[in-house]
Protein backbone atom coordinates (compact mmCIF):
# COMPACT_ATOMS: atom_id res chain seq x y z
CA UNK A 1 -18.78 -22.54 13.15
CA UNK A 2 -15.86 -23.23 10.20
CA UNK A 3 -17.14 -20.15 8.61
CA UNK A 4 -17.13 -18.03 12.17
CA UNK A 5 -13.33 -19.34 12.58
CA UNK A 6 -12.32 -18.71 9.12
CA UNK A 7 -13.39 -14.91 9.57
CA UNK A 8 -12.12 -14.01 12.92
CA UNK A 9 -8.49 -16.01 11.50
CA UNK A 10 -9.09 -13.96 8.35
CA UNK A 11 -9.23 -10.66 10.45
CA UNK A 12 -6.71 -11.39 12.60
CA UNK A 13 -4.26 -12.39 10.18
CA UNK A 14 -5.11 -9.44 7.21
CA UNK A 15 -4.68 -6.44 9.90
CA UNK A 16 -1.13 -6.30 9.73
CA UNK A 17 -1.89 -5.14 5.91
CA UNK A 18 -3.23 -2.09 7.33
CA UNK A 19 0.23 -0.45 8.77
CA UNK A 20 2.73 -0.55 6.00
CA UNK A 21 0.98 2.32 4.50
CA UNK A 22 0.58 4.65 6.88
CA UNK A 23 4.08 4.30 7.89
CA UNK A 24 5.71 3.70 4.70
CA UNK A 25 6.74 7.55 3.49
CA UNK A 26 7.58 8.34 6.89
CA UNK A 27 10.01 5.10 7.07
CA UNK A 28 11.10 6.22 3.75
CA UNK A 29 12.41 9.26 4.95
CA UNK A 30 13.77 8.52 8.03
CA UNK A 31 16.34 6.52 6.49
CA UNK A 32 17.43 9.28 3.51
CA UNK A 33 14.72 9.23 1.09
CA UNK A 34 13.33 12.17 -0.23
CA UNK A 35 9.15 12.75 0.66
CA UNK A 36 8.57 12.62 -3.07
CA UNK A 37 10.46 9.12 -3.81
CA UNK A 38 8.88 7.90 -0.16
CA UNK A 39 5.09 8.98 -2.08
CA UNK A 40 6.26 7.21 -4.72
CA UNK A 41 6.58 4.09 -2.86
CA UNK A 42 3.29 4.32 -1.25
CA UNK A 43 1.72 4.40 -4.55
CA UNK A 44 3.88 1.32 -5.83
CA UNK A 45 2.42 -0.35 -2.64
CA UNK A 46 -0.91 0.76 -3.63
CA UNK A 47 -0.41 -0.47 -7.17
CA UNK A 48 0.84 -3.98 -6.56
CA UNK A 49 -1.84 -4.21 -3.67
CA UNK A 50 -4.59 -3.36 -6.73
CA UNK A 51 -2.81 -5.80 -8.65
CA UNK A 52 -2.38 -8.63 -6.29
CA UNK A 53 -6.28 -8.17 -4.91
CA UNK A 54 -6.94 -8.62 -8.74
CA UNK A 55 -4.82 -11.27 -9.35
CA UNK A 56 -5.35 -13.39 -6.14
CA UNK A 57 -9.08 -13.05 -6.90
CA UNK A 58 -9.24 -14.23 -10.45
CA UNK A 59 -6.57 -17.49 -8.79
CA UNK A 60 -8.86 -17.79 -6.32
CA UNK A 61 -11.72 -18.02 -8.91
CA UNK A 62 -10.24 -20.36 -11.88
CA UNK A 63 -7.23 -22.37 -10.69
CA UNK A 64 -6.46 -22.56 -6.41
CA UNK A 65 -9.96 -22.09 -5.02
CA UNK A 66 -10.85 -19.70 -2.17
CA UNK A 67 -9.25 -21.40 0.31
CA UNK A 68 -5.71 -22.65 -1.24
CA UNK A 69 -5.68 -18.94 -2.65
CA UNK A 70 -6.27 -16.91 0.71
CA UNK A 71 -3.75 -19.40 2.00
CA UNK A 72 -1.38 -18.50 -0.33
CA UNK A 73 -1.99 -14.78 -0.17
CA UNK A 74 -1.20 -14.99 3.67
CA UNK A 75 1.75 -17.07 3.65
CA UNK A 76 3.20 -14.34 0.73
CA UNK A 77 2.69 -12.04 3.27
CA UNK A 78 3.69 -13.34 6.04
CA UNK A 79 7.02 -14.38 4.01
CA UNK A 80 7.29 -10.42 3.09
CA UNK A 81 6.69 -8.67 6.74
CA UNK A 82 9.18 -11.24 8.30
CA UNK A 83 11.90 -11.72 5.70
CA UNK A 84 12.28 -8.39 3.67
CA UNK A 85 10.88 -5.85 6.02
CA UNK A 86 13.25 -5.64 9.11
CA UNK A 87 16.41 -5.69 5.99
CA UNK A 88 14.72 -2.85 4.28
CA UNK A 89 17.17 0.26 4.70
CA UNK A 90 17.25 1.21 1.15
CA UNK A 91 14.73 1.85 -1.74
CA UNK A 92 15.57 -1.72 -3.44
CA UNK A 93 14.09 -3.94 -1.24
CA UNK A 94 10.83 -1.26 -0.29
């Protein structure tokens, strides 16, 4: 039953992850960028996302544990969506 919680938590709170990038380059130029520098952001995104899935997972593995990491990992998130998101109107903070 932990397990069944943990998972439908898990889902609930990752799907938010799933948005940024289909809306990012259109964001981007909505507020002056140019479609190439609002690509380039989506495949910054993609890059730290690679890197942070990588780095989260070897944290996860030798120093936090599963659950302190994935704890971690949401509350970073959570932290960027709510905090740096609704202020970002210029390529700095995207």
């Amino acid at each position: 039953m932990r397990f069944i919680l943990l998972l439908i938590g898990t889902a609930v709170a990752i799907f938010p992850l799933f948005v940024p990038p289909f809306f990012l380059p259109l964001y981007g130029t909505s507020i002056g960028l140019s479609t190439t520098t609002s690509s380039f952001l989506l495949a910054g995104y993609n890059l730290a996302s690679a890197a942070g899935r990588i780095g989260f997972g070897l944290g996860a593995d030798a120093l936090l544990g599963s659950l302190n990491s994935l704890g971690l990992c949401l509350f970073l998130v959570a932290f960027s969506t709510l905090l740096i998101w609704p202020f970002a109107t210029s390529i700095a903070p995207l």
